[in-house]
Protein backbone atom coordinates (compact mmCIF):
# COMPACT_ATOMS: atom_id res chain seq x y z
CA UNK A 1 -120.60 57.69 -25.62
CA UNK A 2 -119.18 60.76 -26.75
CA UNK A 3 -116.69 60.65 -24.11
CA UNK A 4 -115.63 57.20 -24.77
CA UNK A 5 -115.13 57.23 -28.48
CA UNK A 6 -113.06 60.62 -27.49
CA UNK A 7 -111.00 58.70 -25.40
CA UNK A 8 -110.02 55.95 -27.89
CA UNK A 9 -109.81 57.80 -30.49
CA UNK A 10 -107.30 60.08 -28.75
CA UNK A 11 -105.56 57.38 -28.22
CA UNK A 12 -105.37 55.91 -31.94
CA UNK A 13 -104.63 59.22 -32.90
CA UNK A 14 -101.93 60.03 -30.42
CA UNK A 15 -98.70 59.63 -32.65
CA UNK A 16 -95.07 58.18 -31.82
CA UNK A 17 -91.88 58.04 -33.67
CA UNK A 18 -89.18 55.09 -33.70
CA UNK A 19 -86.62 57.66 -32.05
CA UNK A 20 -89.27 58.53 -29.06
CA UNK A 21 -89.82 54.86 -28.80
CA UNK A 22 -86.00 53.94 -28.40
CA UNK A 23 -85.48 56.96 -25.83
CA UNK A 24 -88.46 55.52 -23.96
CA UNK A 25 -87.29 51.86 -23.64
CA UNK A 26 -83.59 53.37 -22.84
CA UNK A 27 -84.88 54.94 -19.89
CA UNK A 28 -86.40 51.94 -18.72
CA UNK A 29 -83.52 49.95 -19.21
CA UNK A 30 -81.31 52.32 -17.29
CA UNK A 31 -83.80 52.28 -14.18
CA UNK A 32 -83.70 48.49 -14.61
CA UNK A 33 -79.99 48.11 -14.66
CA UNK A 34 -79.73 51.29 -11.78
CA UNK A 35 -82.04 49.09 -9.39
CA UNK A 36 -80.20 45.93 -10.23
CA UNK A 37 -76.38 47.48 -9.69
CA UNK A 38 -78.38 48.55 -6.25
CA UNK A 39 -79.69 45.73 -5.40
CA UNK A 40 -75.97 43.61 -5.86
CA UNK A 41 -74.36 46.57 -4.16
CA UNK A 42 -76.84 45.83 -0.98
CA UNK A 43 -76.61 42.21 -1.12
CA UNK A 44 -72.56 42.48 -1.45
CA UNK A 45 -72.59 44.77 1.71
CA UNK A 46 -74.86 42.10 3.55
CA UNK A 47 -72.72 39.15 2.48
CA UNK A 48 -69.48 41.08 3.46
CA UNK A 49 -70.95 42.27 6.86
CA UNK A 50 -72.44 38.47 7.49
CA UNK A 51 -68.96 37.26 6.67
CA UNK A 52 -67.17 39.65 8.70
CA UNK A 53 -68.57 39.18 11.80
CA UNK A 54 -68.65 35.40 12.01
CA UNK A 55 -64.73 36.01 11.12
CA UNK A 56 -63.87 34.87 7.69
CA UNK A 57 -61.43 37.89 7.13
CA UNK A 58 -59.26 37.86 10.20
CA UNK A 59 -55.76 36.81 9.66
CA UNK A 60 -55.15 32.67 9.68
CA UNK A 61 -52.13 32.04 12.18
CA UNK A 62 -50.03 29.97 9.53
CA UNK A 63 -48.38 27.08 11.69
CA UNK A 64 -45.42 25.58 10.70
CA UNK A 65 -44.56 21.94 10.91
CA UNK A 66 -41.83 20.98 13.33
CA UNK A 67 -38.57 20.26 12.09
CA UNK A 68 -38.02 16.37 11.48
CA UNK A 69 -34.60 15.08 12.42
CA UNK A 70 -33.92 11.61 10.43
CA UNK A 71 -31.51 9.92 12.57
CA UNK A 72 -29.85 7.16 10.69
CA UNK A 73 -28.52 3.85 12.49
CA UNK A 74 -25.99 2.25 11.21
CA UNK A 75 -25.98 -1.29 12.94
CA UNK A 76 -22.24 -2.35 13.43
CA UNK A 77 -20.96 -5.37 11.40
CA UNK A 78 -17.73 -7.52 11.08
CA UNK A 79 -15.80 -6.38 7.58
CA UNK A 80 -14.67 -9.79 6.08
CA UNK A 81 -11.59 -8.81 4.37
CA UNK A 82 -9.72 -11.55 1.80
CA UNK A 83 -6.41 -12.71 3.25
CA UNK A 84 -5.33 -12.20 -0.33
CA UNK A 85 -6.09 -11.03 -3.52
CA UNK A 86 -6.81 -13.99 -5.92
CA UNK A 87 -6.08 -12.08 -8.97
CA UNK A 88 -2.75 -11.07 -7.44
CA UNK A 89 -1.85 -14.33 -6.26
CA UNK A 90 -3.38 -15.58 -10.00
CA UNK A 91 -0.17 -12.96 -11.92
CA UNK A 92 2.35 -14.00 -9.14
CA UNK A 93 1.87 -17.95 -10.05
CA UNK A 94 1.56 -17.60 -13.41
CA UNK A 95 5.02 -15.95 -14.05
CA UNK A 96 6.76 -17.70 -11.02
CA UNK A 97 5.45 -21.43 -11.81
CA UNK A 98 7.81 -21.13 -14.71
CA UNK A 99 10.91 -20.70 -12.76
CA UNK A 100 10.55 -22.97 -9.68
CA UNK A 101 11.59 -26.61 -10.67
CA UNK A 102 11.71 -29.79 -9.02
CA UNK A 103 14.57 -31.57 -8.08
CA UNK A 104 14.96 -35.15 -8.42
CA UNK A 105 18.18 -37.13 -6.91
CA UNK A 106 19.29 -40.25 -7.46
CA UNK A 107 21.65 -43.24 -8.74
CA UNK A 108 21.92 -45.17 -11.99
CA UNK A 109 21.37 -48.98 -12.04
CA UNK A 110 23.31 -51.58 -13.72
CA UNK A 111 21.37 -50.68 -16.86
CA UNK A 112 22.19 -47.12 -16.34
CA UNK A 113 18.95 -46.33 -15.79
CA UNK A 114 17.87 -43.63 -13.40
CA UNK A 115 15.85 -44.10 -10.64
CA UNK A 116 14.79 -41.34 -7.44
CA UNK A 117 16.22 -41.72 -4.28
CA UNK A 118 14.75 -38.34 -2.72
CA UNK A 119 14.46 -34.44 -4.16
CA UNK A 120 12.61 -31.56 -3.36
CA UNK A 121 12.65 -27.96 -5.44
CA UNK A 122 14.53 -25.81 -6.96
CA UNK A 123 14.44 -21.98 -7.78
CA UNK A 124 16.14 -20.58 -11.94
CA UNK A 125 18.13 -17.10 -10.64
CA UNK A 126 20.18 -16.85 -13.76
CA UNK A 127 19.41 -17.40 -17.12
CA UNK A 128 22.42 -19.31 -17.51
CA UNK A 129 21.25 -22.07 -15.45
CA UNK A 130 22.15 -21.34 -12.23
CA UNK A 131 19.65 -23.00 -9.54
CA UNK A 132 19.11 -22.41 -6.17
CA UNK A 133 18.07 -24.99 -3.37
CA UNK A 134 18.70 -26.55 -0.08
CA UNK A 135 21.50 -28.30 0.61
CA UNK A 136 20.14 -31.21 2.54
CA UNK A 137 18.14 -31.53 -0.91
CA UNK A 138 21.23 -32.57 -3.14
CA UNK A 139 24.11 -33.62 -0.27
CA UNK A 140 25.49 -36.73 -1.25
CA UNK A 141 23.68 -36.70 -4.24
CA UNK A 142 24.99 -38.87 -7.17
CA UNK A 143 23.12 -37.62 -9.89
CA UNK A 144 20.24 -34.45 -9.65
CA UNK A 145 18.40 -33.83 -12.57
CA UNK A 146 15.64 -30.95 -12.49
CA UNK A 147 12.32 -31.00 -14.40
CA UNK A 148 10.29 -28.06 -15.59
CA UNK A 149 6.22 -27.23 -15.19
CA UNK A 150 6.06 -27.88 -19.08
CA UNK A 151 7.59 -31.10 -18.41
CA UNK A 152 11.26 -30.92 -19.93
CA UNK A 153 14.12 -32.43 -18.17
CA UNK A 154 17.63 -31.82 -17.78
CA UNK A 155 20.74 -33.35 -16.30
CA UNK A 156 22.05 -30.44 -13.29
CA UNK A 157 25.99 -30.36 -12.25
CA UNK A 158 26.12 -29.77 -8.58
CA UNK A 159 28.36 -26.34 -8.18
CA UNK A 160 28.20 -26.59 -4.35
CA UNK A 161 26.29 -26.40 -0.92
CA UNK A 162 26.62 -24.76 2.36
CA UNK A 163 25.09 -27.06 5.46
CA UNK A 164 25.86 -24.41 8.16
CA UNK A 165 23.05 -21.63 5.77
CA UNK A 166 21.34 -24.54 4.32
CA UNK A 167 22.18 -23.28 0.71
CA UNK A 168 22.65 -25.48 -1.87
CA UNK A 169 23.85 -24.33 -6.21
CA UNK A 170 23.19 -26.27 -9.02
CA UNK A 171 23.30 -25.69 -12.96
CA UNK A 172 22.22 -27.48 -16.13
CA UNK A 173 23.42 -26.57 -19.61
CA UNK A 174 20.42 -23.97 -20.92
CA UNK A 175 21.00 -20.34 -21.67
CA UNK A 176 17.86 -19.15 -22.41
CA UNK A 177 15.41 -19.66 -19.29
CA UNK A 178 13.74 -16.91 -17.63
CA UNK A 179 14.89 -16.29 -13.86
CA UNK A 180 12.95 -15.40 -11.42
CA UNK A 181 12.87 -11.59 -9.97
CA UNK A 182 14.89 -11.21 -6.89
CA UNK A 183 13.49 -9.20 -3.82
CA UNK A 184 15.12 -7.96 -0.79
CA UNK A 185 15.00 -9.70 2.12
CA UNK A 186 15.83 -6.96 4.33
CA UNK A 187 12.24 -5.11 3.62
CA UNK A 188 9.85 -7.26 4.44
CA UNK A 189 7.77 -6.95 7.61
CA UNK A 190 5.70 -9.05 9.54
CA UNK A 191 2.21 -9.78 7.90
CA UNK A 192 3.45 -9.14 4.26
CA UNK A 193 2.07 -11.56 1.92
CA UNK A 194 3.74 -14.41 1.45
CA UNK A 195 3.49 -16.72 -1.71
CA UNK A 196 5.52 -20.45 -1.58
CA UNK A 197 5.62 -22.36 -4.89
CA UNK A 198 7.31 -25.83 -4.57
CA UNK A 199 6.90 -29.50 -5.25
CA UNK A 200 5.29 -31.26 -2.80
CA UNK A 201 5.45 -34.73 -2.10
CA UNK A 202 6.71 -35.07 -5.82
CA UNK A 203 3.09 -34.80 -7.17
CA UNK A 204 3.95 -33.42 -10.70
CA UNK A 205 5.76 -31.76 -13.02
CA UNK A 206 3.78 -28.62 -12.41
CA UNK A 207 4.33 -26.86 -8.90
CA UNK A 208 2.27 -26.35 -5.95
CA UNK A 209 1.57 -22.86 -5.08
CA UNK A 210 0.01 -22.15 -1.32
CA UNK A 211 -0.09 -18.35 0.31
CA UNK A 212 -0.14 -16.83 3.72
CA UNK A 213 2.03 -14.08 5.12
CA UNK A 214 5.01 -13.73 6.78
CA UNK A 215 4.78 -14.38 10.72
CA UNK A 216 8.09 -13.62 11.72
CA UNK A 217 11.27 -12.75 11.03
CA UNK A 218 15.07 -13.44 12.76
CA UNK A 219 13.86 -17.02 13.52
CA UNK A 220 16.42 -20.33 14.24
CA UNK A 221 15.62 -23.53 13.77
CA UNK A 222 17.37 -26.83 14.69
CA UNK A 223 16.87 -29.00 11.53
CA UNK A 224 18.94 -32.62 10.63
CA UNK A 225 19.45 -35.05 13.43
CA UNK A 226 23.07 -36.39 14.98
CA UNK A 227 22.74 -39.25 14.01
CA UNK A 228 23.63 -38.70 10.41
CA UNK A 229 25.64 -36.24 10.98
CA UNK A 230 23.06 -33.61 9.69
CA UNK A 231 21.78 -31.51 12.62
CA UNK A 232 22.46 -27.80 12.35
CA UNK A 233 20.82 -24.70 13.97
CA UNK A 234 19.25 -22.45 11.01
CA UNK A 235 19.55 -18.07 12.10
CA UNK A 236 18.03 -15.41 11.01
CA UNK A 237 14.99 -17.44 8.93
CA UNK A 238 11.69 -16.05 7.84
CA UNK A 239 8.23 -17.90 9.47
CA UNK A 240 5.55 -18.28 7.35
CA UNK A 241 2.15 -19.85 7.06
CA UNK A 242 2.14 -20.53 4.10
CA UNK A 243 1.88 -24.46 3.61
CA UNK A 244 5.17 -26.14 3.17
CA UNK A 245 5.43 -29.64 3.03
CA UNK A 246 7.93 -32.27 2.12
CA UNK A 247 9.30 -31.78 -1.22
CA UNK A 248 8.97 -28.28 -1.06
CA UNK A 249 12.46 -27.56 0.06
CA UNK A 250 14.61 -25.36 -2.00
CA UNK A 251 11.24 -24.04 -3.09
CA UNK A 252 10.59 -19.94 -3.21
CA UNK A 253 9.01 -17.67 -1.03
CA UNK A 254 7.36 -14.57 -3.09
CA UNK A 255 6.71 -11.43 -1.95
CA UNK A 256 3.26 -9.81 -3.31
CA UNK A 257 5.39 -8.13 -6.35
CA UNK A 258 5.97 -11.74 -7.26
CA UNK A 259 9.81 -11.49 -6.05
CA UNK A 260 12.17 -13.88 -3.97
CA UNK A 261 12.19 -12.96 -0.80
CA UNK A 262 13.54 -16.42 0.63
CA UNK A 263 14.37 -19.95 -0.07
CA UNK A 264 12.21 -22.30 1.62
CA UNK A 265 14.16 -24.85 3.62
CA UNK A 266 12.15 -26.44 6.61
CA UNK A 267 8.76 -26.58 8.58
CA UNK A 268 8.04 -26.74 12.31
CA UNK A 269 6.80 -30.42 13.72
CA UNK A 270 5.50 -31.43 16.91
CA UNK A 271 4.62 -34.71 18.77
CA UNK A 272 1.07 -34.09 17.44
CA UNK A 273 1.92 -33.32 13.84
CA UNK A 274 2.84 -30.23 11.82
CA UNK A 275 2.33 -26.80 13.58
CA UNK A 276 1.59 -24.77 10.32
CA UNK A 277 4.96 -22.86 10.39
CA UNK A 278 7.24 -23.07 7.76
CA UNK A 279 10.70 -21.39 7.62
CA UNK A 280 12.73 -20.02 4.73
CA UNK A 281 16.14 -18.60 3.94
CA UNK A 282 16.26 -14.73 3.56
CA UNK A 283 17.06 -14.15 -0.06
CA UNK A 284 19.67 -11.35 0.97
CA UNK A 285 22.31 -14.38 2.86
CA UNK A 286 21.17 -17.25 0.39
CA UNK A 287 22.77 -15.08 -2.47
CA UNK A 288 25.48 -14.10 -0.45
CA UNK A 289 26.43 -17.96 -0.40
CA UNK A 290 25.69 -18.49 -4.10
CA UNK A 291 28.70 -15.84 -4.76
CA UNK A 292 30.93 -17.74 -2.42
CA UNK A 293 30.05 -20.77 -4.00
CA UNK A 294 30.42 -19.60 -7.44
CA UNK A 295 33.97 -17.76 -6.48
CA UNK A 296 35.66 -20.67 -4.39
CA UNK A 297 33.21 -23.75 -4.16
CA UNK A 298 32.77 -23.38 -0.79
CA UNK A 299 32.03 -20.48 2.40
CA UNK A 300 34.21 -19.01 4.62
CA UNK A 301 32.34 -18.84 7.79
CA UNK A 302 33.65 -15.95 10.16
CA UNK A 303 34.24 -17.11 13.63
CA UNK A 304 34.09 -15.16 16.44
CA UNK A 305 35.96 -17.24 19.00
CA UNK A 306 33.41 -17.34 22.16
CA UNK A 307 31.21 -19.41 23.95
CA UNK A 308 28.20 -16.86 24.71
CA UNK A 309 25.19 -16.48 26.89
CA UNK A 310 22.39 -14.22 26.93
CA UNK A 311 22.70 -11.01 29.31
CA UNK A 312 19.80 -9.21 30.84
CA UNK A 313 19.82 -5.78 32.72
CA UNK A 314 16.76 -5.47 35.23
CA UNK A 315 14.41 -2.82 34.70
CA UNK A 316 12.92 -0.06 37.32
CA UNK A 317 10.02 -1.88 37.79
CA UNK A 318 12.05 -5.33 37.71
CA UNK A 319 11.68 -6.60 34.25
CA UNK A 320 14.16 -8.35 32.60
CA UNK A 321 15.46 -6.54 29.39
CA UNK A 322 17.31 -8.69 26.76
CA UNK A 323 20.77 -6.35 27.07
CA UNK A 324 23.83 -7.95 25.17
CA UNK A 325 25.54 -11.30 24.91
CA UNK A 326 27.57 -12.40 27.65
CA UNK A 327 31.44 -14.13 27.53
CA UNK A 328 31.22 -17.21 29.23
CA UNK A 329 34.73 -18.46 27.40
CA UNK A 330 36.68 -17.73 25.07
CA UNK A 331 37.57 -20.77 22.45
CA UNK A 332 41.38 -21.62 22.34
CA UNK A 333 44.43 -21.82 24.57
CA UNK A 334 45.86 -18.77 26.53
CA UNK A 335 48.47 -18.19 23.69
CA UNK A 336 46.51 -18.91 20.78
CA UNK A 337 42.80 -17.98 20.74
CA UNK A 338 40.67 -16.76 18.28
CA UNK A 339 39.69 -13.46 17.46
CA UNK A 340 38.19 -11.79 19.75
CA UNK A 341 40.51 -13.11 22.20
CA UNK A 342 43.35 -12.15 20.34
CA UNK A 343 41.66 -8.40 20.27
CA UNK A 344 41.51 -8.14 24.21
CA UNK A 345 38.07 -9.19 25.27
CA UNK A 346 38.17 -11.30 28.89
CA UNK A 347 35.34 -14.12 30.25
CA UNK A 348 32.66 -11.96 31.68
CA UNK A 349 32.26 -8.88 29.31
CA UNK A 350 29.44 -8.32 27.65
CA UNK A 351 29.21 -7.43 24.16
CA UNK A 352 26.50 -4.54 23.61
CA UNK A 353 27.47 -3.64 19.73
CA UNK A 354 28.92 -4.75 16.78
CA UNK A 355 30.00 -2.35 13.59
CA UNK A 356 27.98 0.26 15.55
CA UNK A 357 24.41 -1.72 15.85
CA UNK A 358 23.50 -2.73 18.82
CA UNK A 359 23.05 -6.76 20.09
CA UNK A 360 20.54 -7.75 21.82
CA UNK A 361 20.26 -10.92 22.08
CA UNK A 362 22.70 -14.25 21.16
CA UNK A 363 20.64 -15.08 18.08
CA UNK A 364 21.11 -11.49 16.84
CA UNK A 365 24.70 -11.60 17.02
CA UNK A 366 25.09 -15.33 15.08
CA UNK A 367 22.60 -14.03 12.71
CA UNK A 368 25.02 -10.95 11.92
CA UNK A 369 28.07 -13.37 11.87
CA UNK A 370 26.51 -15.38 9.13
CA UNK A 371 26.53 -12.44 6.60
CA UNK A 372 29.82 -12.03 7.81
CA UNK A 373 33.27 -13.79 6.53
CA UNK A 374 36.61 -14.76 7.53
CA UNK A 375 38.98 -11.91 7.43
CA UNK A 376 36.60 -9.44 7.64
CA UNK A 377 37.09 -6.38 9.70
CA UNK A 378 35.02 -6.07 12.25
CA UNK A 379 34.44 -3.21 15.63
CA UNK A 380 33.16 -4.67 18.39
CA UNK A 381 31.96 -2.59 21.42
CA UNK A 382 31.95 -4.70 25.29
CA UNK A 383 31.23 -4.13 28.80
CA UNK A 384 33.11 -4.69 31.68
CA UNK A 385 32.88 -3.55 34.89
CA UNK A 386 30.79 -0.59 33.79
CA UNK A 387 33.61 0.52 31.25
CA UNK A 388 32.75 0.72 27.43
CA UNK A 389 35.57 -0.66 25.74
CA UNK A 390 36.06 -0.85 22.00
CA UNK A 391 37.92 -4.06 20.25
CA UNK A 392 38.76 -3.52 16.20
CA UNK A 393 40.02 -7.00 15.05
CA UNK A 394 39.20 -9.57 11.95
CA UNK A 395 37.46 -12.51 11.96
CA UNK A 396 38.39 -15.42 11.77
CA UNK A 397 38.01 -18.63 9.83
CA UNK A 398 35.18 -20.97 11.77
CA UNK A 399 36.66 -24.21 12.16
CA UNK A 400 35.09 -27.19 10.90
CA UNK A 401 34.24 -29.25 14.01
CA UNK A 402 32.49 -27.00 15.32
C-alpha cells in the first residue's frame, strides 16, 4: 500500500515545464516525419525498380509518317472561246451605224414623185459629203438619194463610178457629218475580225450590222452577167463570213478598231443557195479610184498588152509550183502593140517580177495592174530561154472593149 501510493504520488509529483513538453513532442514529430521521408524514399525505389524492369524508361522509337504526295488531275476540257467580243462589236456599231447609209435609186413619175427602183448602201468618207459605194448600185441611176440611221434624207449627185473595181462616188450637199475612220487594207490578215454594216433587203432606216472574220484575201470574183452588159471579173477582194446579203452592197467592212478596211460589193452563190462568203473591195484600191474620180471623172486603167497564162516549174519531188505568168500573145499588130510589146517581150516568156516583187500567179499580176495607171512607169523582169531579161517601159491606157 505503501508502495502504491509511492508510486502515484511520484508520479503527481513528478514536474514538467511547457518548454520540456514542446522539446518532447518535437522529437516525436521528427521521428515521425524521419520514418515517413523513409518510407516514400523505399516505396519510390520500388515503384522506379517495378517500372524499370517491365520497361517504361527505355527510349520510344519515334516513327515518322510517310510523306504524302497529292497528285492533282486535271481532267482535259474543250476552252469555248467567243468568236467575238460583244462589247467590242457593241463600240464598233455604235460609232459606225452613223456613217453607213442606204442608198435608194430611182425615177420620178408624172407627179414628180419619187419612187425606188433598186439601192443598196453607202459608206460617209468625208465630211463634205463624199460617199462611197458600188457601182452596179447607182449605174444608170436617174436619181439616188441616201437616208441616214436617224432617218434624214437627202438628194446625192452622182460624181462617178468605175465598173472594172466596182467603185462607185456620190455626194449630197452637208458639211457637217462625221466620216467614218479609214483603215489599211494592206494589214489585215486572215482571221482578223471582220465587222459588215449595210442595208439589207431595204429593211430600215437603221443598218444591219453582222460579224465574222476575214477568210481570205487576193480573191476574184466574176460578178454581172453578159447579158446586160454587166459581167466583170473582181481582183484582189477580201472573203469574209460575215453575212452579206442583198442590199448590202456599197456597205463597209470594219476592222476590230472600228476602221474601213473594204467596201462590200458581192457574195458567193451556188445552185443550192448562198455559200456564206461574201467579198469586199480593199479600202487601199477603192480610195485610189475615189481620187481618180474626184480628179478626172473617170480611171485610167493601165494595160499591159498580153494575153497570159499561168506557168508552173516542177519540183524535185514533182510538184507543181505556181512560178510566173506565161505570154501566150501579145495584143496588137506587129507594128503597133501595146506596151510590153513595144518594150521587147516575145510569145513564150515568162514574166517572174514586176517593180522588183515577184509574180506568182496571173491573178497576182492583174491585181497589181489595178493599183496601177496609164502612163505609169513600170520594170518588168521575164524569162526566156533560161535568160533573165529586164523590160523598163510605161503602161498603157486599157482600151475600152476589152
Amino acid at each position: 500500500m505503501e508502495e502504491e501510493n509511492f508510486t502515484q504520488q511520484e508520479l503527481f509529483e513528478q514536474k514538467k515545464y511547457i518548454s520540456d513538453l514542446v522539446e518532447e513532442s518535437t522529437s516525436k514529430n521528427k521521428s515521425s516525419l524521419n520514418i515517413i521521408f523513409g518510407s516514400s524514399i523505399i516505396t519510390s525505389i520500388i515503384v522506379l525498380s517495378f517500372l524499370y524492369v517491365y520497361g517504361i524508361f527505355e527510349e520510344e522509337e519515334i516513327v515518322l509518317p510517310e510523306p504524302i504526295t497529292i497528285t492533282e488531275t486535271i481532267k482535259e476540257k474543250e476552252l469555248v472561246v467567243p468568236r467575238v467580243d460583244s462589247t467590242e462589236v457593241v463600240s464598233i456599231a455604235e460609232i459606225a451605224t452613223k456613217t453607213i447609209v442606204q442608198v435608194q435609186v430611182g425615177q420620178r413619175d408624172e407627179n414628180n414623185d419619187f419612187f425606188t427602183i433598186g439601192g443598196g448602201s453607202g459608206v460617209v468618207i468625208k465630211k463634205n459629203g463624199l460617199i462611197i459605194t458600188n457601182h452596179h448600185v447607182i449605174t444608170g441611176a436617174d436619181e439616188i438619194r441616201v437616208v441616214f440611221e436617224d432617218g434624214r434624207m437627202y438628194e446625192a449627185e452622182l460624181i462617178g463610178s468605175d465598173q472594172l473595181t466596182d467603185v462607185g462616188l456620190i455626194k449630197i450637199q452637208k458639211t457637217d457629218l462625221s466620216p467614218v475612220e479609214i483603215g489599211n487594207s494592206n494589214k489585215i490578215f486572215v482571221g482578223d475580225l471582220a465587222v459588215a454594216i449595210g442595208h439589207p433587203l431595204t429593211l430600215g432606216a437603221e443598218p444591219t450590222v453582222t460579224t465574222g472574220i476575214v477568210s481570205a484575201l487576193d480573191r476574184r470574183l466574176d460578178v454581172g452577167n453578159d447579158a446586160m452588159n454587166s459581167a466583170v471579173t473582181l481582183f484582189g477582194l477580201i472573203q469574209t463570213d460575215a453575212p452579206i446579203t442583198r442590199g448590202s452592197s456599197g456597205g463597209a467592212l470594219l476592222n476590230k478598231n472600228g476602221e474601213l478596211i473594204g467596201i462590200t460589193t458581192a457574195i458567193a452563190t451556188a445552185d443550192v443557195g448562198a455559200e456564206g462568203l461574201g467579198f469586199a473591195i480593199p479600202i487601199n484600191l477603192a480610195l485610189n479610184i475615189v481620187d481618180d474620180l474626184l480628179d478626172d471623172g473617170k480611171v485610167f486603167h493601165a494595160f499591159l498588152g498580153i494575153l497570159g497564162a499561168q506557168y508552173f516549174e516542177v519540183a524535185e519531188d514533182g510538184a507543181r509550183i505556181f512560178s510566173g505568168v506565161y505570154i501566150e500573145e501579145l495584143y496588137g499588130a506587129t507594128n503597133d502593140m501595146y506596151a510590153i510589146g513595144k518594150a521587147g517581150a516575145l510569145p513564150g516568156d515568162i514574166i517572174k517580177k514586176i517593180d522588183n516583187k515577184p509574180v506568182k500567179t496571173l491573178d497576182q499580176l492583174i491585181t497589181i495592174l489595178r493599183r496601177m495607171r496609164a502612163e505609169d512607169e513600170v520594170k518588168i523582169e521575164i524569162l526566156r530561154d533560161g535568160n533573165t531579161i529586164t523590160l523598163e517601159f510605161k503602161l498603157d491606157l486599157r482600151p475600152s472593149d476589152i
